[in-house]
PDB file of N, CA and C in Angstrom:
ATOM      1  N   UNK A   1       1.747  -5.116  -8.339  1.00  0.00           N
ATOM      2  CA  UNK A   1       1.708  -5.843  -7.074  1.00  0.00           C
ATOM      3  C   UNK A   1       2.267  -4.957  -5.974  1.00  0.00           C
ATOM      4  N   UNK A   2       1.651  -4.543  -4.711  1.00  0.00           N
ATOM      5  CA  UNK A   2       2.043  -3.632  -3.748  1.00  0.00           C
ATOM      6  C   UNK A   2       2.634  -4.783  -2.726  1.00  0.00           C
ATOM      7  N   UNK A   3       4.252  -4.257  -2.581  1.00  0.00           N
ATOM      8  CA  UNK A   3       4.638  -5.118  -1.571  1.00  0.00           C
ATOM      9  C   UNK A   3       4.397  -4.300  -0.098  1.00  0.00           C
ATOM     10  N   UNK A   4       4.208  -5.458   0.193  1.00  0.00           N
ATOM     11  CA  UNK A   4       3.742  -5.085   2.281  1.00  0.00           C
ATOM     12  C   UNK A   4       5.247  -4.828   3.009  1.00  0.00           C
ATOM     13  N   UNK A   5       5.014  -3.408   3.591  1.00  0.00           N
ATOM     14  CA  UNK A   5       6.153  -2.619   4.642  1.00  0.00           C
ATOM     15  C   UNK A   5       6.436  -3.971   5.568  1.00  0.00           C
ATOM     16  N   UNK A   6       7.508  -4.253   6.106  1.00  0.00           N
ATOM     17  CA  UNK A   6       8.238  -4.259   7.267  1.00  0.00           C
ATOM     18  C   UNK A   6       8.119  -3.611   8.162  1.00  0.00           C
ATOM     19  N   UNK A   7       7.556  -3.920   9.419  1.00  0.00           N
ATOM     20  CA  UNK A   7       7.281  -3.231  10.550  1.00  0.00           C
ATOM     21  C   UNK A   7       7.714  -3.842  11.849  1.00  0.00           C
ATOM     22  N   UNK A   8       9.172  -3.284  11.933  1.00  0.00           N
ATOM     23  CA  UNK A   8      10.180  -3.978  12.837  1.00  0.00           C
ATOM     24  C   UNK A   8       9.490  -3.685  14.385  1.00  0.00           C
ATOM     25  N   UNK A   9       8.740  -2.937  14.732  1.00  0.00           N
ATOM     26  CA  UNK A   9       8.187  -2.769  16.294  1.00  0.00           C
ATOM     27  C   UNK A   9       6.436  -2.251  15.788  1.00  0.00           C
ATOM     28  N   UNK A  10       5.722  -3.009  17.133  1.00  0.00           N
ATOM     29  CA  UNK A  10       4.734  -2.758  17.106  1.00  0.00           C
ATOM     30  C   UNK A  10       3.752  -1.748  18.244  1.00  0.00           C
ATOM     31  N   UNK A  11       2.267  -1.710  17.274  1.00  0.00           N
ATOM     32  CA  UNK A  11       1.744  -0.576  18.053  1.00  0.00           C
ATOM     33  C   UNK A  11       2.137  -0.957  19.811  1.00  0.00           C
ATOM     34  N   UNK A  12       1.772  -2.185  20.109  1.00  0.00           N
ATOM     35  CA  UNK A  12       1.852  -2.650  21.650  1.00  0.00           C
ATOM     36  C   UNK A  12       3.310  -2.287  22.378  1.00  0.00           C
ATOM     37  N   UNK A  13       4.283  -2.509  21.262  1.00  0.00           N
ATOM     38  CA  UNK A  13       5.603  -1.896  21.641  1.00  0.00           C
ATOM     39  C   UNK A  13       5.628  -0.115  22.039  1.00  0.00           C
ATOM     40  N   UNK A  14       5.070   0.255  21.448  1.00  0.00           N
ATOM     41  CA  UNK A  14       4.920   1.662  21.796  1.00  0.00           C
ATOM     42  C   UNK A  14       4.241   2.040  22.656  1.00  0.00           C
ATOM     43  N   UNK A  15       3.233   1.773  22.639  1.00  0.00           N
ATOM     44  CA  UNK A  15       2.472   2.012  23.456  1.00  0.00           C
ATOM     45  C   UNK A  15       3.325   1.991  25.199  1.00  0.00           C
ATOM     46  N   UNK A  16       3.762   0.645  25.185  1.00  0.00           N
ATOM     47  CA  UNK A  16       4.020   0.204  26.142  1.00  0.00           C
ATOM     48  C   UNK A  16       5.884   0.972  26.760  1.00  0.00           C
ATOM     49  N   UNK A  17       6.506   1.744  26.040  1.00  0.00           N
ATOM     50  CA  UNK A  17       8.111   2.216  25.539  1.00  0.00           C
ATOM     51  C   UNK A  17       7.685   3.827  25.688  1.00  0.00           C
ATOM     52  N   UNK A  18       6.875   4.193  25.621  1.00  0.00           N
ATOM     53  CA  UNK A  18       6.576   6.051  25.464  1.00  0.00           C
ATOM     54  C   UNK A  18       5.614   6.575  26.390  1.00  0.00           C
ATOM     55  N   UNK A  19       5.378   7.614  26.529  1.00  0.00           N
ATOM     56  CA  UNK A  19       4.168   8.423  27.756  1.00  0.00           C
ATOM     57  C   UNK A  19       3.342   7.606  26.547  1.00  0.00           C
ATOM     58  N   UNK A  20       3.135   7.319  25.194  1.00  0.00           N
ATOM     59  CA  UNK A  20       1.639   7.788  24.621  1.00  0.00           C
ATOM     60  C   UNK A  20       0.866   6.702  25.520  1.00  0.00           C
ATOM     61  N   UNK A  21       1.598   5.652  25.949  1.00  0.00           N
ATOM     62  CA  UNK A  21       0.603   4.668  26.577  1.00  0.00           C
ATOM     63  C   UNK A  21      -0.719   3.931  25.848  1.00  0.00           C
ATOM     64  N   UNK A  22      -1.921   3.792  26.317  1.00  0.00           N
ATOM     65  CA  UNK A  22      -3.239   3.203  25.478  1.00  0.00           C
ATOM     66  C   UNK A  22      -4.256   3.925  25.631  1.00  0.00           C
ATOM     67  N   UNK A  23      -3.793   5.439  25.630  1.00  0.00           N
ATOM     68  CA  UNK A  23      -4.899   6.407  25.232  1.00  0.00           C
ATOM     69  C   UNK A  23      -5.372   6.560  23.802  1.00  0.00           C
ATOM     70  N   UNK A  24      -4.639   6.500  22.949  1.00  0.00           N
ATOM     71  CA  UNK A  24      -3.879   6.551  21.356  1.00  0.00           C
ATOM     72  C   UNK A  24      -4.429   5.321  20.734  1.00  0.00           C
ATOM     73  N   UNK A  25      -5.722   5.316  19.992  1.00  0.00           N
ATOM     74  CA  UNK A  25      -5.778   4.452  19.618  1.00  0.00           C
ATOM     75  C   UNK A  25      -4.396   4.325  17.786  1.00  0.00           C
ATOM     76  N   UNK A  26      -4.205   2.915  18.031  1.00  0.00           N
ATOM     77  CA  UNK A  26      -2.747   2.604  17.133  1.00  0.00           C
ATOM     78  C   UNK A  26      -2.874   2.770  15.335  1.00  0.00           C
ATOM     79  N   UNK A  27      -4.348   2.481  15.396  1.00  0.00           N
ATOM     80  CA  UNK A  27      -4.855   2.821  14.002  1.00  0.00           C
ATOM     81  C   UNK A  27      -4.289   4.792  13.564  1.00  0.00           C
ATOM     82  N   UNK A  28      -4.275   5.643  14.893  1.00  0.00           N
ATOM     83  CA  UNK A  28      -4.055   6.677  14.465  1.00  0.00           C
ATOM     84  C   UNK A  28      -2.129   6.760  14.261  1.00  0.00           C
ATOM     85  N   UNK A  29      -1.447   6.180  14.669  1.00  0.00           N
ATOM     86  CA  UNK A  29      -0.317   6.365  15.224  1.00  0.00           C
ATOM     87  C   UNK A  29       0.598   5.097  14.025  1.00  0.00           C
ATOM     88  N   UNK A  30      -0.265   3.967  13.136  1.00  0.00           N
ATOM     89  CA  UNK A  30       0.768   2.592  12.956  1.00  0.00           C
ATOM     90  C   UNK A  30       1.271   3.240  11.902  1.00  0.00           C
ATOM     91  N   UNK A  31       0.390   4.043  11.055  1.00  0.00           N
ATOM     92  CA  UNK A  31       1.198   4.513   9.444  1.00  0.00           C
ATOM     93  C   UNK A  31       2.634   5.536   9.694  1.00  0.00           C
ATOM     94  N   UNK A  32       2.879   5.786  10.950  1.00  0.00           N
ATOM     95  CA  UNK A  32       4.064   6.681  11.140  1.00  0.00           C
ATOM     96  C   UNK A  32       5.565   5.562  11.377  1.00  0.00           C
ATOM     97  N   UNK A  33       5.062   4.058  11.135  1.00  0.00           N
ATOM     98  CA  UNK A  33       6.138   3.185  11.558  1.00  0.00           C
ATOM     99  C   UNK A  33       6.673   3.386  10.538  1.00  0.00           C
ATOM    100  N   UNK A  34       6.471   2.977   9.377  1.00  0.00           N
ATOM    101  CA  UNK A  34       7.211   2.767   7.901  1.00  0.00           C
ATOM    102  C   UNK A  34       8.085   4.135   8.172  1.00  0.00           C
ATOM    103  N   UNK A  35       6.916   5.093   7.851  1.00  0.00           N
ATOM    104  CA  UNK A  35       7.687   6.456   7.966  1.00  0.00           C
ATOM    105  C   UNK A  35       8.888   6.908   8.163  1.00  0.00           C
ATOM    106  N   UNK A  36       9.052   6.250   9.683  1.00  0.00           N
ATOM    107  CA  UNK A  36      10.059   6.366  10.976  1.00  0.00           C
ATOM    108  C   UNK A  36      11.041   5.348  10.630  1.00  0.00           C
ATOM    109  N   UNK A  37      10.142   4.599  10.076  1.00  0.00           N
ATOM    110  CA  UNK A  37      11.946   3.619   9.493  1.00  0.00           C
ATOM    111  C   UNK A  37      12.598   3.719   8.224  1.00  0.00           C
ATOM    112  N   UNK A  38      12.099   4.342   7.629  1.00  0.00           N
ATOM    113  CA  UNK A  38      12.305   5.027   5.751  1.00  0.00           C
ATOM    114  C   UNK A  38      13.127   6.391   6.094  1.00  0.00           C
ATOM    115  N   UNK A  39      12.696   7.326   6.706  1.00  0.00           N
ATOM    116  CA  UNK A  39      13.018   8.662   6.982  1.00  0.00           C
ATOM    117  C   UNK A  39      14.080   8.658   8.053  1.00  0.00           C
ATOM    118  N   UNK A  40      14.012   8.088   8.891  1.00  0.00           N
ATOM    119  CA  UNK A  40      14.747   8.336  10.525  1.00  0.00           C
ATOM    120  C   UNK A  40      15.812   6.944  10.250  1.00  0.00           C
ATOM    121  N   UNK A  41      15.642   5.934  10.350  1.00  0.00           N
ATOM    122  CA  UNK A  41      16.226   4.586  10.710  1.00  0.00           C
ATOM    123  C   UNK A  41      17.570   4.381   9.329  1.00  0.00           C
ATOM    124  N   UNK A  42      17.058   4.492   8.749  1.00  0.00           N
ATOM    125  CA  UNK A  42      17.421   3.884   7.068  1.00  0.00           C
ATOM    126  C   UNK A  42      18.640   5.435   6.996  1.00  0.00           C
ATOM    127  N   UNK A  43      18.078   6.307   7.384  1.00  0.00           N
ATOM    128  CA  UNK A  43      19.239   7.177   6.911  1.00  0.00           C
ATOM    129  C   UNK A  43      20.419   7.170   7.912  1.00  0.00           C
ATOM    130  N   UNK A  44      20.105   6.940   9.375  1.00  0.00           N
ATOM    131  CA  UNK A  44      20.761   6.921  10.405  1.00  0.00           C
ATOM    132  C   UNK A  44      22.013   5.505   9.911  1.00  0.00           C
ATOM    133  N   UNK A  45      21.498   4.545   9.996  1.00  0.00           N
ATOM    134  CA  UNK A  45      22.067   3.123   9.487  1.00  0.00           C
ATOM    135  C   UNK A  45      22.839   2.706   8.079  1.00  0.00           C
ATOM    136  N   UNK A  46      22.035   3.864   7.252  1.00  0.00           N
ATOM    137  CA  UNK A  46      22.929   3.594   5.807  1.00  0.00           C
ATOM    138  C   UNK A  46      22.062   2.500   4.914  1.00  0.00           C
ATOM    139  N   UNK A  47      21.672   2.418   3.766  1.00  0.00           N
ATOM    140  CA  UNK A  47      20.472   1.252   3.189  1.00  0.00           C
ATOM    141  C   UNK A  47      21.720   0.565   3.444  1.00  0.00           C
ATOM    142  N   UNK A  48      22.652  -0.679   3.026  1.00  0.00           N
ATOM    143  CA  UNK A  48      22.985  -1.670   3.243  1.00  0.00           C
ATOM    144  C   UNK A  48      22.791  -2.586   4.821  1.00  0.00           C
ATOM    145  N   UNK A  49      22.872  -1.511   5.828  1.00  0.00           N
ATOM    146  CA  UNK A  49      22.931  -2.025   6.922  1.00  0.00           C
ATOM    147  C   UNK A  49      21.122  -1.984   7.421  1.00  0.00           C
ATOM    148  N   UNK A  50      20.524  -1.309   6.800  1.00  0.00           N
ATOM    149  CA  UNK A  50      18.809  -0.858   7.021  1.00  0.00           C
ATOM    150  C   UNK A  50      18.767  -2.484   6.450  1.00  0.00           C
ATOM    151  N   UNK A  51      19.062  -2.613   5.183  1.00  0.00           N
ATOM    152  CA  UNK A  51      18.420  -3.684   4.560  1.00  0.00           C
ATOM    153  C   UNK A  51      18.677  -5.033   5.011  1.00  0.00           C
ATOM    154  N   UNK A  52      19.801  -5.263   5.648  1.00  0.00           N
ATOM    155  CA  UNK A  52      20.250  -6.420   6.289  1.00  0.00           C
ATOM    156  C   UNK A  52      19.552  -6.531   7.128  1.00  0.00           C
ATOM    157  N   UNK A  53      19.084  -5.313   8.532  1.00  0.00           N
ATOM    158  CA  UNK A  53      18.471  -5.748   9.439  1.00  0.00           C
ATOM    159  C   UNK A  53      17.201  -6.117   9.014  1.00  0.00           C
ATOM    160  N   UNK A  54      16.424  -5.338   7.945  1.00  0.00           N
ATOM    161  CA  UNK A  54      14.916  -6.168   7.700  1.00  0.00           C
ATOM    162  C   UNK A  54      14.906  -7.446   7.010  1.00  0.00           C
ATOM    163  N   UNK A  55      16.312  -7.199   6.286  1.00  0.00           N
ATOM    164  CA  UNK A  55      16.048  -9.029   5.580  1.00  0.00           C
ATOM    165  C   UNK A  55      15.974  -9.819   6.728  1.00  0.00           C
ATOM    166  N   UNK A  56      17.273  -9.514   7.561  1.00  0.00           N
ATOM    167  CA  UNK A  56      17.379 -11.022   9.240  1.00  0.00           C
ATOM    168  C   UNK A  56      16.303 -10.593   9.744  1.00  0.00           C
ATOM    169  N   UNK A  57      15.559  -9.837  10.082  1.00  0.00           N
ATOM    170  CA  UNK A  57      14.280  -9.539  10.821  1.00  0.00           C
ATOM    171  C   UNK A  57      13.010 -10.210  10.298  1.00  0.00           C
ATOM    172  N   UNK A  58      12.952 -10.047   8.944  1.00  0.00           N
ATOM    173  CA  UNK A  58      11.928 -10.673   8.161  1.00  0.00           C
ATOM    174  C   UNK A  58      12.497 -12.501   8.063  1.00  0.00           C
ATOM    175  N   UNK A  59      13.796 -13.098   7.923  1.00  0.00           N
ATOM    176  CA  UNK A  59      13.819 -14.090   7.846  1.00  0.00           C
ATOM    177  C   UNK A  59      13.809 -14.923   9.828  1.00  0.00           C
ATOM    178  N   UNK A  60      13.988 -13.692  10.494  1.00  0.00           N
ATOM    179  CA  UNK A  60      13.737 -14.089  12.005  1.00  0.00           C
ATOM    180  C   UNK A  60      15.098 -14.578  12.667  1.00  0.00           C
ATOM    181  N   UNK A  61      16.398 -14.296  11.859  1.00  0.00           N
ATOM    182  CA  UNK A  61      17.461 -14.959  12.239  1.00  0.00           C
ATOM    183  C   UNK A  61      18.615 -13.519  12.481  1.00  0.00           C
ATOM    184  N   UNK A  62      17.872 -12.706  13.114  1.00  0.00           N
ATOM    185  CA  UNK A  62      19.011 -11.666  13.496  1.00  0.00           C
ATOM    186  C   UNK A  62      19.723 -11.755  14.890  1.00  0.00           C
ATOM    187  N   UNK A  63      20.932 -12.411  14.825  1.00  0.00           N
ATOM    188  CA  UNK A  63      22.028 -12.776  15.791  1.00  0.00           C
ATOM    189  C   UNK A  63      22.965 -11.676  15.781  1.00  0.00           C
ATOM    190  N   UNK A  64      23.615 -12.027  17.387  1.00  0.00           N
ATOM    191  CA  UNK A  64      25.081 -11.655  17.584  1.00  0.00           C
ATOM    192  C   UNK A  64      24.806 -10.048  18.098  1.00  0.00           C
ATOM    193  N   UNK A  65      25.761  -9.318  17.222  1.00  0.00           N
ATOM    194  CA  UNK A  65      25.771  -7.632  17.551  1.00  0.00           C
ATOM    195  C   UNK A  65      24.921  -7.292  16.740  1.00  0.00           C
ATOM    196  N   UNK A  66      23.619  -7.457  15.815  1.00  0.00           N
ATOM    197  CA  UNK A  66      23.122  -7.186  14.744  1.00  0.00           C
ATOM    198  C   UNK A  66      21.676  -7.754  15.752  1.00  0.00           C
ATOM    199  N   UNK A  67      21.286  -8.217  16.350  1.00  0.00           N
ATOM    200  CA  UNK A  67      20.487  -8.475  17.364  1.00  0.00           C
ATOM    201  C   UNK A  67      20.723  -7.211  18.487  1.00  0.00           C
ATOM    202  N   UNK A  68      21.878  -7.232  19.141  1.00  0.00           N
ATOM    203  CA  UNK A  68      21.740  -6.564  19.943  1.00  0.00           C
ATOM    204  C   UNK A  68      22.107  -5.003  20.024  1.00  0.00           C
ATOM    205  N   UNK A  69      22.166  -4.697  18.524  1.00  0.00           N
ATOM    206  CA  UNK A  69      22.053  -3.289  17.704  1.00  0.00           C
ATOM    207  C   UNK A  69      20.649  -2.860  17.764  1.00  0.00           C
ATOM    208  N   UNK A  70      19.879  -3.718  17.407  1.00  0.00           N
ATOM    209  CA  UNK A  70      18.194  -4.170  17.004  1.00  0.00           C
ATOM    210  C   UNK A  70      17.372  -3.707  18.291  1.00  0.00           C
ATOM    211  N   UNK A  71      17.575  -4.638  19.643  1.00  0.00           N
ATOM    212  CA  UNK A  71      16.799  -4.647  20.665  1.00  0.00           C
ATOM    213  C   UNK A  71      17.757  -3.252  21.572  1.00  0.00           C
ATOM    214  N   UNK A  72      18.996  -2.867  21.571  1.00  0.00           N
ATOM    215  CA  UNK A  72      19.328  -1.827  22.480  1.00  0.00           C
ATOM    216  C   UNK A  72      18.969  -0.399  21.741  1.00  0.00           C
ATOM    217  N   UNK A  73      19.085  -0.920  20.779  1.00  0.00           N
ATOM    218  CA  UNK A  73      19.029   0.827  19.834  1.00  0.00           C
ATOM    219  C   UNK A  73      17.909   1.095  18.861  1.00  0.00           C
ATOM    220  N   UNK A  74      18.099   0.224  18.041  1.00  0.00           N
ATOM    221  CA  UNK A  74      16.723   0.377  17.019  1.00  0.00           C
ATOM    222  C   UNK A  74      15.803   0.832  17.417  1.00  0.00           C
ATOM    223  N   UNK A  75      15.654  -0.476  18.091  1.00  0.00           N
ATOM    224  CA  UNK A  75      13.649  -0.407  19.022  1.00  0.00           C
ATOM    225  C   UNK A  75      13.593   1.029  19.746  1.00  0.00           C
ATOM    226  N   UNK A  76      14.544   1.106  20.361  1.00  0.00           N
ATOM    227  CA  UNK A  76      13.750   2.335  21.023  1.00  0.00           C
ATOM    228  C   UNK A  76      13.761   4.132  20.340  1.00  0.00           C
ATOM    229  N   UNK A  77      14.567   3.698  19.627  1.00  0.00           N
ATOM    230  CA  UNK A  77      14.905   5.023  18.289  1.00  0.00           C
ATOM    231  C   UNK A  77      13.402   4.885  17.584  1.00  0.00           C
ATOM    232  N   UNK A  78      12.823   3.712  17.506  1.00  0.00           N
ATOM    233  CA  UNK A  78      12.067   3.940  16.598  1.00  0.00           C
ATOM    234  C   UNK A  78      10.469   4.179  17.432  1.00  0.00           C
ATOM    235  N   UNK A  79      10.172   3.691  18.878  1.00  0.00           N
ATOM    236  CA  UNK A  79       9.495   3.425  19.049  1.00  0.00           C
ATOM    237  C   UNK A  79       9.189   5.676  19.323  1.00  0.00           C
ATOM    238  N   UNK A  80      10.188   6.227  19.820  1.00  0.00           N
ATOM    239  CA  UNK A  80      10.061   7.396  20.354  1.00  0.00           C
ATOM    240  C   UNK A  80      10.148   8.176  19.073  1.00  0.00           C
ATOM    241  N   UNK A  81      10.634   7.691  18.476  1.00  0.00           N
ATOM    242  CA  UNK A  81      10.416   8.322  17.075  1.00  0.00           C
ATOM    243  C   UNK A  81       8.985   8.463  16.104  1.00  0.00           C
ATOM    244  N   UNK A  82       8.128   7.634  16.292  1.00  0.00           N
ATOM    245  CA  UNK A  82       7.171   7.365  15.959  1.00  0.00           C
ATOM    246  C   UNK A  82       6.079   7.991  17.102  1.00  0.00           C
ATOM    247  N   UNK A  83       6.543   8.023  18.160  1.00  0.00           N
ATOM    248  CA  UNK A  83       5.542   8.584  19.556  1.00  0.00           C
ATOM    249  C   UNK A  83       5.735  10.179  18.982  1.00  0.00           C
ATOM    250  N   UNK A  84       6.874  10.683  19.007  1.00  0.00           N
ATOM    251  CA  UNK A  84       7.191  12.064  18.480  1.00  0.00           C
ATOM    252  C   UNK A  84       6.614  13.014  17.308  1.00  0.00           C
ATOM    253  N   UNK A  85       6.407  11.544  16.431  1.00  0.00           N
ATOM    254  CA  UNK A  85       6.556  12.164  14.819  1.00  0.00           C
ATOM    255  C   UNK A  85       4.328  12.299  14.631  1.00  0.00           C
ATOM    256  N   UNK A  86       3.620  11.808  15.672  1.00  0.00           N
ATOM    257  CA  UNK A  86       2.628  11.534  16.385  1.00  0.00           C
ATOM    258  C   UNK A  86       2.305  13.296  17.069  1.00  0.00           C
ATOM    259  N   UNK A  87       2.822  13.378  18.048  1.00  0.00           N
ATOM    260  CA  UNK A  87       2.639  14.054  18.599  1.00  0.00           C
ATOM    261  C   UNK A  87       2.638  15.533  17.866  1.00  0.00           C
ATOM    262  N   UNK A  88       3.784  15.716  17.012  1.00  0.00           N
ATOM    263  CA  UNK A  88       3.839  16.958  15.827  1.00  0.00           C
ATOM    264  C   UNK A  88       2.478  17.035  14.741  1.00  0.00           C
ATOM    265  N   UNK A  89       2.726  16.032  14.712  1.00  0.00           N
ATOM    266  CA  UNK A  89       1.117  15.700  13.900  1.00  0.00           C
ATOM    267  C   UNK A  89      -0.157  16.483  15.008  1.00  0.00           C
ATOM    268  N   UNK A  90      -0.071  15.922  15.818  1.00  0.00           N
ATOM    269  CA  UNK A  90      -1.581  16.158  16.568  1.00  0.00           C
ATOM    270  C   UNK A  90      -1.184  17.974  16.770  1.00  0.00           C
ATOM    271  N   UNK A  91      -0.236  18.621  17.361  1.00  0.00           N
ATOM    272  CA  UNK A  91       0.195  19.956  17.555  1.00  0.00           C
ATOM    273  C   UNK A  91      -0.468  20.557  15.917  1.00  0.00           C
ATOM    274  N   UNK A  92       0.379  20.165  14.889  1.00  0.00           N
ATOM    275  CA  UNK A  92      -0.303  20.994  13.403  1.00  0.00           C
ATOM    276  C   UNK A  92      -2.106  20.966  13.771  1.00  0.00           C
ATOM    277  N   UNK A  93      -2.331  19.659  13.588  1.00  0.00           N
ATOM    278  CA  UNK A  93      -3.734  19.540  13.459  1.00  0.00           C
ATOM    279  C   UNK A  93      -4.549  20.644  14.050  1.00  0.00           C
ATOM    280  N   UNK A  94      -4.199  20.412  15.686  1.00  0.00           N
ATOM    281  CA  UNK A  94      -4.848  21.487  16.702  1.00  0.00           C
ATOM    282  C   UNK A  94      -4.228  22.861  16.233  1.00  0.00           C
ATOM    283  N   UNK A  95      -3.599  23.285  15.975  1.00  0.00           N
ATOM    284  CA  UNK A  95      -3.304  24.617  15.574  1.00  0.00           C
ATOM    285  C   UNK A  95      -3.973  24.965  14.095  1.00  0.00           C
ATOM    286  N   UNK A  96      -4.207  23.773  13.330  1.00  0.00           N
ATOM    287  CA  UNK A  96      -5.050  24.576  11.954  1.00  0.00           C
ATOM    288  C   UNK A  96      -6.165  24.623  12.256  1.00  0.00           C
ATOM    289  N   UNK A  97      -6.800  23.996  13.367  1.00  0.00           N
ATOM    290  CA  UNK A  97      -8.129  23.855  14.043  1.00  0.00           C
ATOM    291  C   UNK A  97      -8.312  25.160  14.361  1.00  0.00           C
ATOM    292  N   UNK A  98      -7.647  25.867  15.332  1.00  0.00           N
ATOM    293  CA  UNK A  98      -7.419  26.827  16.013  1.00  0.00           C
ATOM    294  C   UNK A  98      -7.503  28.307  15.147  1.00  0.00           C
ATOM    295  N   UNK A  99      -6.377  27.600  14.279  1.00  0.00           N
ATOM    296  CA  UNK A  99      -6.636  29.389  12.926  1.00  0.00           C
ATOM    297  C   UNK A  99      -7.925  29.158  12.178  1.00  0.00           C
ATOM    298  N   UNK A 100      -8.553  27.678  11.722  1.00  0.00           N
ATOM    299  CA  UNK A 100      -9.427  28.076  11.021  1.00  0.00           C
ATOM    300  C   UNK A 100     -10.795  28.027  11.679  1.00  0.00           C
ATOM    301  N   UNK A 101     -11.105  28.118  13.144  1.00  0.00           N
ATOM    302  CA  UNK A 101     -12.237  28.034  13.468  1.00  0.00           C
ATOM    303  C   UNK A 101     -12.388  29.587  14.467  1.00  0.00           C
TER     304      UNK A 101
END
């Protein structure tokens, strides 16, 4: 049974939080969320405190300083993090383009 990622911010969040704006279509850009919160978020936070925020996030009841950890810091760690981790991507691409053509 494949359990389904947690995806604490969305493509529209980004879009709307970074230069990438709605040039980018999100299909190219959504698989870097997990990523960005497995790799970047989770290590920054520590798993106990990663996991608390997706449990209250997933149960919809994240209050207090654990809310406003979430909306001042998280979100935007993750949203530029994911715009970033995007952008390195597209740089490789065009450069293997570049050596192999």
């Amino acid at each position: 049974q494949k359990i389904m990622a947690t995806y604490l911010i969305t493509s529209e969040e980004i879009r709307l939080n970074t230069p990438m704006g709605g040039n980018v279509d999100s299909d190219k850009f959504v698989n870097f969320i997990n990523d960005v919160q497995v790799l970047v978020l989770e290590n920054v936070l520590g798993t106990k405190l990663f996991n608390k925020i997706i449990t209250d996030f997933n149960a919809g009841n994240l209050a207090g300083l654990y809310l406003q950890m979430f909306t001042d810091y998280i979100k935007p760690v993750l949203w530029h993090s994911v715009c970033t981790s995007m952008w390195r991507k597209m740089q490789k691409l065009h450069l293997w383009k570049t050596l192999t053509t």
